[in-house]
Protein backbone atom coordinates (compact mmCIF):
# COMPACT_ATOMS: atom_id res chain seq x y z
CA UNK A 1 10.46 27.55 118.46
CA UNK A 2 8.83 30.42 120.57
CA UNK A 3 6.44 28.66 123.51
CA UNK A 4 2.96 29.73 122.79
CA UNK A 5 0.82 31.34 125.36
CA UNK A 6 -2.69 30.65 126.52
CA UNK A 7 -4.52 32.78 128.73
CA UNK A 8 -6.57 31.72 131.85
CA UNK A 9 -9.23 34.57 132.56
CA UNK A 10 -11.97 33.07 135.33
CA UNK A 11 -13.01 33.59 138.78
CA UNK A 12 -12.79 30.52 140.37
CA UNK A 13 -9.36 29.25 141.54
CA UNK A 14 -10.63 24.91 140.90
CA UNK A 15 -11.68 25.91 137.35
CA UNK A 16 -7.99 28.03 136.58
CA UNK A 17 -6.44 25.04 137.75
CA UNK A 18 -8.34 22.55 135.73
CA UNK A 19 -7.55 24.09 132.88
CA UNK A 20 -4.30 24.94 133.82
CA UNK A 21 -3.63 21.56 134.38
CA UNK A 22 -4.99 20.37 130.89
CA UNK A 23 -3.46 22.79 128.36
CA UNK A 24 -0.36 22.39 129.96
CA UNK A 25 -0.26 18.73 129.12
CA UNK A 26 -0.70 19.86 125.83
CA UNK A 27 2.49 21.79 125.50
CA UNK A 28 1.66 25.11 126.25
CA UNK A 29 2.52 27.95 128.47
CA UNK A 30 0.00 29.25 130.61
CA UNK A 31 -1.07 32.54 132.13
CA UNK A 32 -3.89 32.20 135.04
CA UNK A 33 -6.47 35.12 136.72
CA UNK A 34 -8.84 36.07 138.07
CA UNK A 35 -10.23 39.25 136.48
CA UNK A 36 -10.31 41.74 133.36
CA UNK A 37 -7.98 44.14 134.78
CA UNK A 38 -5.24 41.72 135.87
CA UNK A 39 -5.65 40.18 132.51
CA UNK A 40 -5.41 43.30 130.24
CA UNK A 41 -1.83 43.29 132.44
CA UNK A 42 -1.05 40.33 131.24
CA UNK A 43 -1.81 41.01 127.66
CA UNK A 44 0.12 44.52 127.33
CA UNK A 45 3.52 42.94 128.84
CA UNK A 46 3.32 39.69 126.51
CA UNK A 47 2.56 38.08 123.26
CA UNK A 48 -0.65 35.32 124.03
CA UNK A 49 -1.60 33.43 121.32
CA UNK A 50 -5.09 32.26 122.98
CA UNK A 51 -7.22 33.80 125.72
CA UNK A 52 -9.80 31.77 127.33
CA UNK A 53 -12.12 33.90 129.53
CA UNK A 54 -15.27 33.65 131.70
CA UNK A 55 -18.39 35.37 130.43
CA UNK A 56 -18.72 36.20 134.34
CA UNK A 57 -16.17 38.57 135.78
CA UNK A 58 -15.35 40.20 139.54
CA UNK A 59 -14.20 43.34 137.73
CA UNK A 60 -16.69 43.36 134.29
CA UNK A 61 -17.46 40.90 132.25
CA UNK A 62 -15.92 38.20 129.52
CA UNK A 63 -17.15 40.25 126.77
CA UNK A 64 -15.00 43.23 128.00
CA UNK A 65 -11.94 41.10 127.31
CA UNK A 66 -13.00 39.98 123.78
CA UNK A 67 -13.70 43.67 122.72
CA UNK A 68 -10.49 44.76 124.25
CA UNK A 69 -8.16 42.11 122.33
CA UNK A 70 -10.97 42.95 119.20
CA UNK A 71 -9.22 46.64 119.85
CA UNK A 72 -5.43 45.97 120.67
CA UNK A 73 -4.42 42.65 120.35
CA UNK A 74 -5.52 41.60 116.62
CA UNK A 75 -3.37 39.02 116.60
CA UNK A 76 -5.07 37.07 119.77
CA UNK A 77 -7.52 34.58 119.35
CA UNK A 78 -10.63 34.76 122.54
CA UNK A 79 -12.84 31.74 123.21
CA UNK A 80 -15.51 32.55 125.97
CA UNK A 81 -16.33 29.89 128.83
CA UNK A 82 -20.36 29.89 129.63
CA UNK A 83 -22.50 28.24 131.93
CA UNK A 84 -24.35 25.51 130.60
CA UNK A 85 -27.08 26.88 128.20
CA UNK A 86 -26.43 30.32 128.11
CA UNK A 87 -26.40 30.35 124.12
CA UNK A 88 -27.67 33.86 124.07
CA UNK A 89 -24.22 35.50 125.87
CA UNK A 90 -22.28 33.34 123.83
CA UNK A 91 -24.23 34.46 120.48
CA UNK A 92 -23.27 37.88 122.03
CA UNK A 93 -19.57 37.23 122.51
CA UNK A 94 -18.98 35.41 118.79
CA UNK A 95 -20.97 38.66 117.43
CA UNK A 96 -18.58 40.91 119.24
CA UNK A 97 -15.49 38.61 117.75
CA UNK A 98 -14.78 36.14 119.87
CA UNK A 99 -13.01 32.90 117.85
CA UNK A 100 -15.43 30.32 119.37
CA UNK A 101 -17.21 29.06 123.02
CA UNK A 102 -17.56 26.81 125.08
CA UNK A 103 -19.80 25.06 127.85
CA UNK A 104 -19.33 24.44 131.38
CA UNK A 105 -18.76 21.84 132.74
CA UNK A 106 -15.66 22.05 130.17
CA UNK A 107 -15.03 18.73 128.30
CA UNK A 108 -11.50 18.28 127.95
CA UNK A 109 -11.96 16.62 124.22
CA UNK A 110 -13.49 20.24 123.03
CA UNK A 111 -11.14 21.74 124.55
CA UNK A 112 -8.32 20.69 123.05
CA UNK A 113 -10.22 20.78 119.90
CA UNK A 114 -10.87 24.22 120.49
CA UNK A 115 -7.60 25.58 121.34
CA UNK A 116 -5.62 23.08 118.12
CA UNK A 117 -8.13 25.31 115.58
CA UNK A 118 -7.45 28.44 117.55
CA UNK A 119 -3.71 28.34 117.13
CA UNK A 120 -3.80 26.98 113.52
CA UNK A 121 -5.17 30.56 113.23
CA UNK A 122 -1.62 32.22 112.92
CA UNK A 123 -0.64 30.06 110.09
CA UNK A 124 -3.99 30.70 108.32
CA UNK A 125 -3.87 33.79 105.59
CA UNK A 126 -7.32 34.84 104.43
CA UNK A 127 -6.61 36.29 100.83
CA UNK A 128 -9.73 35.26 99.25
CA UNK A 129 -8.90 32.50 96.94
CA UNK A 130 -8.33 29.25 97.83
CA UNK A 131 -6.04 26.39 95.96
CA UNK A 132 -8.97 25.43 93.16
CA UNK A 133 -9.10 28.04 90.23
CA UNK A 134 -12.60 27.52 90.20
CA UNK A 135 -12.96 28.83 94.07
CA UNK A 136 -12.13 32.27 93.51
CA UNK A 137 -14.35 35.87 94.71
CA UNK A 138 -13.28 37.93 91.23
CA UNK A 139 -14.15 41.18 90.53
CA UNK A 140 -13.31 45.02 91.44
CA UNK A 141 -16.67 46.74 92.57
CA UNK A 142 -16.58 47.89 96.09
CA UNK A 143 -19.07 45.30 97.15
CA UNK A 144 -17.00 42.31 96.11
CA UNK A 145 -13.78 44.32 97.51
CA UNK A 146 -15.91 44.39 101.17
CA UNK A 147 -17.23 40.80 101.05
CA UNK A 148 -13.33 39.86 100.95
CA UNK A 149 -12.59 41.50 103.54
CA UNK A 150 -15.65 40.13 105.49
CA UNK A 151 -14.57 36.55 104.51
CA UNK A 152 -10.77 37.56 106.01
CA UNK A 153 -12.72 38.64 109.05
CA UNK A 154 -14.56 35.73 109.54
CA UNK A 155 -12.57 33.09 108.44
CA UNK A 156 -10.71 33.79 111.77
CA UNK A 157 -13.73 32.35 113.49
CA UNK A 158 -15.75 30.00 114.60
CA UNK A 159 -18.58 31.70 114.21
CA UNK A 160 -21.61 30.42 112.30
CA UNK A 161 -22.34 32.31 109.55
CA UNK A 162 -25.65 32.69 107.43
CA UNK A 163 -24.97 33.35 103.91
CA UNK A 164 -27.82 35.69 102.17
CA UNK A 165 -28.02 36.25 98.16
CA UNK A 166 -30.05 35.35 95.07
CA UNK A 167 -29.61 31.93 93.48
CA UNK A 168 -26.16 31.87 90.85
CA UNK A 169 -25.02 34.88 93.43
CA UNK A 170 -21.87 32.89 94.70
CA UNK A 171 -23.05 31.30 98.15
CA UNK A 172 -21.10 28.19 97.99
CA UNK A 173 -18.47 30.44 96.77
CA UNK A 174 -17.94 32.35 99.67
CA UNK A 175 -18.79 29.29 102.29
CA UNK A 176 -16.19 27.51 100.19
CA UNK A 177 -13.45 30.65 101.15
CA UNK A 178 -14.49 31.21 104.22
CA UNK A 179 -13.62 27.96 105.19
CA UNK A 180 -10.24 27.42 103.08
CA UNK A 181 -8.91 30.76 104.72
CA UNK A 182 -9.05 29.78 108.16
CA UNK A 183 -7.62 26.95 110.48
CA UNK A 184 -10.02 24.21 109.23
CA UNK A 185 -8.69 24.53 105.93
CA UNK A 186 -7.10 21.19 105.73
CA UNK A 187 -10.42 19.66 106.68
CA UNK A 188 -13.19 18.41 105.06
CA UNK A 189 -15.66 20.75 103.96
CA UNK A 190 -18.69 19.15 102.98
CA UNK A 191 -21.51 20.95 100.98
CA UNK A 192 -25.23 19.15 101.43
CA UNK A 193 -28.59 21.09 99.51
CA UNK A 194 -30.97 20.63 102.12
CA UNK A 195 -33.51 20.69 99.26
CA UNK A 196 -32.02 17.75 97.39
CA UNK A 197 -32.30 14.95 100.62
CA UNK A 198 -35.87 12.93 99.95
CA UNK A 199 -37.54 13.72 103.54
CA UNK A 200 -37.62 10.43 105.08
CA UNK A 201 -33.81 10.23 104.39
CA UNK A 202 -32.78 13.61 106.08
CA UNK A 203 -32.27 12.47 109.24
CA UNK A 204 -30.00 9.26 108.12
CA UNK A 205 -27.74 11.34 106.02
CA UNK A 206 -27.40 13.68 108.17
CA UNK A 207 -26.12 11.81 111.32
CA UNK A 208 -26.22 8.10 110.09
CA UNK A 209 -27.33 5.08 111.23
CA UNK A 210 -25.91 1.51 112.06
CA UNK A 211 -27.05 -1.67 110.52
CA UNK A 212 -30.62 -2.94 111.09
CA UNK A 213 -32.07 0.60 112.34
CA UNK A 214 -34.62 0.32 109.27
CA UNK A 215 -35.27 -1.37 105.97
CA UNK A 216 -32.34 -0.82 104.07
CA UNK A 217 -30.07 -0.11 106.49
CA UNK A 218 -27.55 -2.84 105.31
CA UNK A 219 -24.96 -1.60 107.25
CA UNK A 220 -23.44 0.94 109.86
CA UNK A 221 -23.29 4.50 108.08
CA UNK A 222 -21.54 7.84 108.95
CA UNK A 223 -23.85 11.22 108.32
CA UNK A 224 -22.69 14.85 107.05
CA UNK A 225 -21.99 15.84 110.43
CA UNK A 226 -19.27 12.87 111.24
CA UNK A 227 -17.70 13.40 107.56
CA UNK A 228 -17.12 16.90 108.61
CA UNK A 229 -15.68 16.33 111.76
CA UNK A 230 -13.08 18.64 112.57
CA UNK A 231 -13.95 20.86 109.37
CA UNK A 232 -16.81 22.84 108.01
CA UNK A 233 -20.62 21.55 107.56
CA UNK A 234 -22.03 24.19 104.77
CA UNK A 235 -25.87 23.39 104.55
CA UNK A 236 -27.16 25.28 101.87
CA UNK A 237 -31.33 25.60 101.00
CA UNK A 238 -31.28 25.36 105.03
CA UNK A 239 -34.57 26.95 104.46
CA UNK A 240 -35.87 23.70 103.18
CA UNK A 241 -35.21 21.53 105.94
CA UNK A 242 -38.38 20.01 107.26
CA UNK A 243 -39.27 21.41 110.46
CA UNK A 244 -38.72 18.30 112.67
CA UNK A 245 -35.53 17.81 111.41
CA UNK A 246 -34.73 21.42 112.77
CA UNK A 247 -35.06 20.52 115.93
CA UNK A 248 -32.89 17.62 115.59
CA UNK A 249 -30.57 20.18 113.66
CA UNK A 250 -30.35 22.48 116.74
CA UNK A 251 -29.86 20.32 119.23
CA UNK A 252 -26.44 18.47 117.12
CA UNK A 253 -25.40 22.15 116.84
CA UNK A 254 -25.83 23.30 120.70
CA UNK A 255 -24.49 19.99 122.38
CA UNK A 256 -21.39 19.34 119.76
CA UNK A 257 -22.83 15.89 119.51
CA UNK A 258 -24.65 13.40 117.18
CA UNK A 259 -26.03 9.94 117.66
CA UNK A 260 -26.65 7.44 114.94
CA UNK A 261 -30.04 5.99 114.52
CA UNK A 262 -30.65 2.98 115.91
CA UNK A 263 -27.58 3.50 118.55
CA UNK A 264 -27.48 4.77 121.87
CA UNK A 265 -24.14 6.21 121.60
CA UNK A 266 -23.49 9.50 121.05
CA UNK A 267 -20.56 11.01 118.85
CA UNK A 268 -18.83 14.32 119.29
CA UNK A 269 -17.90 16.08 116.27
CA UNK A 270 -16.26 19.17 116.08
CA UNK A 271 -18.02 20.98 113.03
CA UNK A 272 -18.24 24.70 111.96
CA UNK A 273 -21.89 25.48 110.78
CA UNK A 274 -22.36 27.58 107.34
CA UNK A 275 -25.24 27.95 105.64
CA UNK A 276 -26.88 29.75 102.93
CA UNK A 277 -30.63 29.94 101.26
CA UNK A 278 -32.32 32.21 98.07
CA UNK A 279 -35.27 32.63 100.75
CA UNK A 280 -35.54 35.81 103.00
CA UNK A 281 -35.35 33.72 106.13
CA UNK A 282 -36.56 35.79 108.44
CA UNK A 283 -39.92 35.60 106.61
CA UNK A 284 -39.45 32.03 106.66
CA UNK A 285 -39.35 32.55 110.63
CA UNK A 286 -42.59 34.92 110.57
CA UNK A 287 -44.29 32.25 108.72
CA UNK A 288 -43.50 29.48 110.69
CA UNK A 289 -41.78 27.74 108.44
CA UNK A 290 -38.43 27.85 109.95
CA UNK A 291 -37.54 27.39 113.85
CA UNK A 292 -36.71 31.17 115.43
CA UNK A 293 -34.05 29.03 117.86
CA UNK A 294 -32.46 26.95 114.76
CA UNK A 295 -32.59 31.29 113.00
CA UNK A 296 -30.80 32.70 115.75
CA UNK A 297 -28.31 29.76 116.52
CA UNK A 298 -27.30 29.61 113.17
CA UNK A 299 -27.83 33.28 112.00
CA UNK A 300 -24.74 34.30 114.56
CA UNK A 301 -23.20 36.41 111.71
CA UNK A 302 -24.86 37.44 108.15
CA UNK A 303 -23.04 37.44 104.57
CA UNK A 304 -24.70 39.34 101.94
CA UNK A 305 -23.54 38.44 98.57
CA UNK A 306 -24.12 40.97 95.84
CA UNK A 307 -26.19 40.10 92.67
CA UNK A 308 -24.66 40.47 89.48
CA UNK A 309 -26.49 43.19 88.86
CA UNK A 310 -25.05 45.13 91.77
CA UNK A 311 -21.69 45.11 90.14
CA UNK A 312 -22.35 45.23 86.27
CA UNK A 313 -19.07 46.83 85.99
CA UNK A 314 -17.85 43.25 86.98
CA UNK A 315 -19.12 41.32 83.98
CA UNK A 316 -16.05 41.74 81.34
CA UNK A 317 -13.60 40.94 84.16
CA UNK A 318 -16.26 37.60 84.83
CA UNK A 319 -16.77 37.00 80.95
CA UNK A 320 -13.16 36.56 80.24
CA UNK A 321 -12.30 34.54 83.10
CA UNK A 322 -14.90 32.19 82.19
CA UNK A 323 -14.14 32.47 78.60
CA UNK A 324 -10.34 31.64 79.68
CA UNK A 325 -11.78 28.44 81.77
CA UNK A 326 -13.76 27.59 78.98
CA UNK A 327 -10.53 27.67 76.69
CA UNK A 328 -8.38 25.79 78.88
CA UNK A 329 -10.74 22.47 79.23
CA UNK A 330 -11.47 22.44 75.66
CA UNK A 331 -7.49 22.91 74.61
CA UNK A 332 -8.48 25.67 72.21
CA UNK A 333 -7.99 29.20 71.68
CA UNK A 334 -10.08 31.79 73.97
CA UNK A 335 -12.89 33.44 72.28
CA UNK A 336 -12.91 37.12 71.97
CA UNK A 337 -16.51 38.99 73.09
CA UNK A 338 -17.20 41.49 70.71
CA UNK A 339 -18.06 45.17 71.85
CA UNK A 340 -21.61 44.73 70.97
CA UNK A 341 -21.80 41.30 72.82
CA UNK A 342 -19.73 43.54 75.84
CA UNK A 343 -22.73 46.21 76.07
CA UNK A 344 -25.70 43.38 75.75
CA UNK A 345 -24.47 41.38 78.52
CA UNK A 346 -23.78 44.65 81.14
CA UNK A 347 -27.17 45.50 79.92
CA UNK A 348 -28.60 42.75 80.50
CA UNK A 349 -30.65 42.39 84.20
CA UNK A 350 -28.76 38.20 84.81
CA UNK A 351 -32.14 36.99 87.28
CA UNK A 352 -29.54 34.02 87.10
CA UNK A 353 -26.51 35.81 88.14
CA UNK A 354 -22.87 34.70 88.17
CA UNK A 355 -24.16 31.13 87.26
CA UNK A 356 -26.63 32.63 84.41
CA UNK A 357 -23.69 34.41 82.75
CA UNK A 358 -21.57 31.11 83.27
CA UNK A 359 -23.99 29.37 81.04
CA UNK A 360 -24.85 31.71 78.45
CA UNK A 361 -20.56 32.74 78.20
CA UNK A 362 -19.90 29.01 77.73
CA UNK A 363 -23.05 28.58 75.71
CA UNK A 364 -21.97 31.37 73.43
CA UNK A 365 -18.08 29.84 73.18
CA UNK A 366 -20.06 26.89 71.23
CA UNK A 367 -21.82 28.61 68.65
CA UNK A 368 -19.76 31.47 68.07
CA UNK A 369 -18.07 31.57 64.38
CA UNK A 370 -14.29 32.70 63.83
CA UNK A 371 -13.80 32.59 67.64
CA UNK A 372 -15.64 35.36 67.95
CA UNK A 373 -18.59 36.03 69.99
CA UNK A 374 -21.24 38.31 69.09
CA UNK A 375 -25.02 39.33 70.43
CA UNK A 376 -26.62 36.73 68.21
CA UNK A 377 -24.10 33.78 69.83
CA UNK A 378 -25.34 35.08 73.23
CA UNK A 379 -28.96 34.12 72.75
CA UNK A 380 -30.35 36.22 75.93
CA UNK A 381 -33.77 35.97 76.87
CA UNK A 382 -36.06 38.94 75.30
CA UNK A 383 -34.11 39.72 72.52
CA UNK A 384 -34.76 39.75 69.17
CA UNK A 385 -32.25 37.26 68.44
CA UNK A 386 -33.39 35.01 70.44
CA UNK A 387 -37.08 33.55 69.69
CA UNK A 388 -38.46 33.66 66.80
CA UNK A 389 -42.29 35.93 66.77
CA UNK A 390 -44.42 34.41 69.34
CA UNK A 391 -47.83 33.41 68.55
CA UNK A 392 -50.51 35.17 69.50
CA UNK A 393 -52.30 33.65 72.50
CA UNK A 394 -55.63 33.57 71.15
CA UNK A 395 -54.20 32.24 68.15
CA UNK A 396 -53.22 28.96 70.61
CA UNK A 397 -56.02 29.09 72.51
CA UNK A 398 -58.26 28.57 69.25
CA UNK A 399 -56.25 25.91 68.05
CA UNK A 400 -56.17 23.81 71.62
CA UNK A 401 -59.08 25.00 73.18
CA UNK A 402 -57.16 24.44 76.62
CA UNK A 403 -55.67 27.64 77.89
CA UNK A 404 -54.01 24.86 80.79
CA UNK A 405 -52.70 23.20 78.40
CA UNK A 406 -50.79 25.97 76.88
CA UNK A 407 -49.38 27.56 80.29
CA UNK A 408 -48.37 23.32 81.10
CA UNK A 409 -46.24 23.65 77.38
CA UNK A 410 -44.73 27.24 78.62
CA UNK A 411 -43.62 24.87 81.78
CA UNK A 412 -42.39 22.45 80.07
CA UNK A 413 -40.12 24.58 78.00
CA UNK A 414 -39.24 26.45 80.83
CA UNK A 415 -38.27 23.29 82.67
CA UNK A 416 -36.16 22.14 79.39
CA UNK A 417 -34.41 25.19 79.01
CA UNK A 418 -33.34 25.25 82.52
CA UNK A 419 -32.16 21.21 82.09
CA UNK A 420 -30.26 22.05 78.93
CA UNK A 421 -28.64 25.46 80.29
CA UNK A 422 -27.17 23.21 82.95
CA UNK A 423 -26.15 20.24 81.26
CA UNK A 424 -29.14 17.70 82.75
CA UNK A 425 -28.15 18.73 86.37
CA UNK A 426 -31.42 18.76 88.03
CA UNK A 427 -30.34 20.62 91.17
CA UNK A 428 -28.81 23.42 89.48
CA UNK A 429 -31.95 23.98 87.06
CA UNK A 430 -33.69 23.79 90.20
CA UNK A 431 -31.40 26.78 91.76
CA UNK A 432 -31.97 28.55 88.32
CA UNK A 433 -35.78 28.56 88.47
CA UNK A 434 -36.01 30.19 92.39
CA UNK A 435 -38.20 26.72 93.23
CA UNK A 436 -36.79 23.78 95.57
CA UNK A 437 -35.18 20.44 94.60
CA UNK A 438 -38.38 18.68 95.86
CA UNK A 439 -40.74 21.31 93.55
CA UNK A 440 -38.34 20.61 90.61
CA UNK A 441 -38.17 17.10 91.12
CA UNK A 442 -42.64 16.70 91.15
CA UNK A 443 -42.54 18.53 87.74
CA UNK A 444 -40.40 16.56 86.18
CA UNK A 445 -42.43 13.41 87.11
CA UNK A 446 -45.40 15.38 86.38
CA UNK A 447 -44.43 16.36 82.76
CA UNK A 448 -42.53 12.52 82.41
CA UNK A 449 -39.12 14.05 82.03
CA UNK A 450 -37.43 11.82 83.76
């Protein structure tokens, strides 16, 4: 087996040796120097599997080196070293493609951590699809065909990402293949909706507690960011994260490091940050609503995922994929979409996207008659098919005499049509309806639902 190469790029002869010193216990050979132009020597005589260089060079600067290997050395992963705090140059250097970075004073823990993810990168292939049929980016439109290769790109690094997109776009979709095509793939990725956490609970859940740190605390816990360890965190709603838990949020991010309430102890984790939200966040930001430091530590790199309705021509190949799923968990025969069914669901504007059609497709599959599925199966909102003639408002409002009344009953059908399109799962309905978990959850107490 070939000896894999690291190489050393910093200034300062104690800190080369240090880390000389340290990946060489770890069964690696090593390449150590002192500036960009010595090490763009060293990369165009030999294969190096991992550079690690100083933001700070004699001869130019760290981010020289990453843009160079970003140009002729694809196949070379580049983790930065910064001073202590300098989040903004290392924002830079992930931005300009750098794998991941790291503090100084180094801890030798990250380290290795570091460089055990960086070199899992040759082994990693970034096709898109990961081993659940149910995690898969279809389609043919050049949008989808440039968020795969986006997700190839950045499933190579350590990056955060923010994810942007409608609700039913495909969010946890593309979190979910970001992380399964890169070196953390055999690591837990845990989801969490921000949203869905009661308040006074965030905090527990999200870095734990031990026993006896409150009422109820029967007994030492681990949070999201200790399940993750060594894997992907992918908080999506982020936008709904109270704004003293942000702050908490940041500073787990920044120092690699949790601590349990109630303890004293703090835990490193090793966790690779996703996250996603409906919301335009940067409004979010403008309206103090949402930390700018938590925006820009966390907004390294942005996804946008497509709507349905910016690749319509996508539907049949989506339809019959779902109507195939659909087919294979019920042990029955797929059912066909008829050509009239075809042209009513392109037509149709989906404010519900992928997940919308999901519903409606498997929906459909239940009421259709000779396994065959025509407008009147699909039931889509505002046509005729769907509702029978509506009664005139003044009509109601003569007959109730409480106009509130009547918008509450358009709520609560609203809010029943959205349980029963999703099966009774409240967060999804939730997702459907552009509101948050906590908005959904107040309605449904409000109009006794649950």
């Amino acid at each position: 087996m070939t000896e894999k190469t690291v190489l050393i790029i910093d200034d300062e002869p104690d800190i080369r040796e240090l880390l000389d010193i340290t990946i060489s216990r770890m069964g690696l050979h090593t390449e150590a120097v002192g500036c960009v132009a010595d090490a763009i020597e060293v990369l165009a005589r030999q294969p190096v599997q991992l550079c690690l260089t100083d933001i700070k060079l004699p001869d130019g600067s760290g981010l020289d080196v990453v843009k160079h290997i970003q140009q002729h050395c694809n196949d070379t992963a580049v983790a930065v070293l910064t001073a202590y705090g300098s989040t903004e140059l290392a924002v830079e250097a992930l931005k300009a493609g750098a794998f991941d970075f790291i503090n100084k004073p180094v801890s030798v823990e990250q380290l290795r951590n570091l460089i055990k993810s960086a070199l899992q990168l040759e082994s990693s292939s970034a096709t898109a699809i990961d081993s659940s049929r149910n995690t898969r980016l279809l389609g043919e439109t050049e949008v989808i065909c440039r968020l795969r290769e986006q997700i190839a790109k950045l499933a190579r690094s350590q990056a955060p990402v923010y994810i942007s997109g409608e609700s039913g776009s495909g969010k946890e979709v593309v979190a979910r293949l970001i992380h399964a095509n890169g070196p953390r793939r055999n690591a837990p990725f845990v989801p969490v909706n921000c949203g869905a956490i009661p308040e006074e609970l965030v905090e527990s859940e999200f870095f734990g507690h031990v026993k006896g740190s409150f009422t109820g605390a029967y007994g030492d816990k681990e949070g999201l960011f200790e399940a993750a360890n060594g894997g992907t965190l992918f908080l999506d709603e982020v936008a709904d994260l109270p704004l003293n838990m942000q702050v908490k949020l940041l500073r787990a991010i920044q120092e690699k490091a949790v601590r349990r309430i109630g303890s004293n102890q703090e835990i490193s984790v090793d966790v690779r940050i996703l996250s996603a939200t409906h919301r335009d966040l940067s409004r979010e930001v403008a309206a103090e609503h949402f930390r700018s430091d938590l925006f820009y530590r966390i907004n390294v790199i942005e996804v946008a995922v497509p709507s349905l309705r910016q690749r319509a021509s996508d539907i049949p190949l989506l339809a019959n994929f779902m109507l195939e799923k659909v087919a294979s968990d019920w042990g029955v025969a797929a059912p066909q979409l008829s050509d009239e069914a075809l042209r009513c669901l392109q037509s149709y504007q989906f404010p519900g996207n992928v997940r919308e059609l999901e519903n409606i497709i498997e929906r459909a599959a239940t009421l259709c008659d000779n396994n065959r599925i025509t407008p009147a199966d699909l039931s889509l909102p505002g046509t005729e098919n769907n509702h029978s003639e509506p009664v005139p408002v003044s009509h109601l409002a003569a007959a109730t005499g409480d106009i509130e009344g009547y918008m509450a009953g358009i709520e609560q059908d609203i809010i029943s049509g959205a349980l029963e399109a999703n099966n009774g799962n409240k967060t999804e309905s939730a997702k459907m309806l552009g509101i948050t978990f906590r908005q959904f959850r107040y309605k449904l107490k409000k109009y006794n639902f649950d």
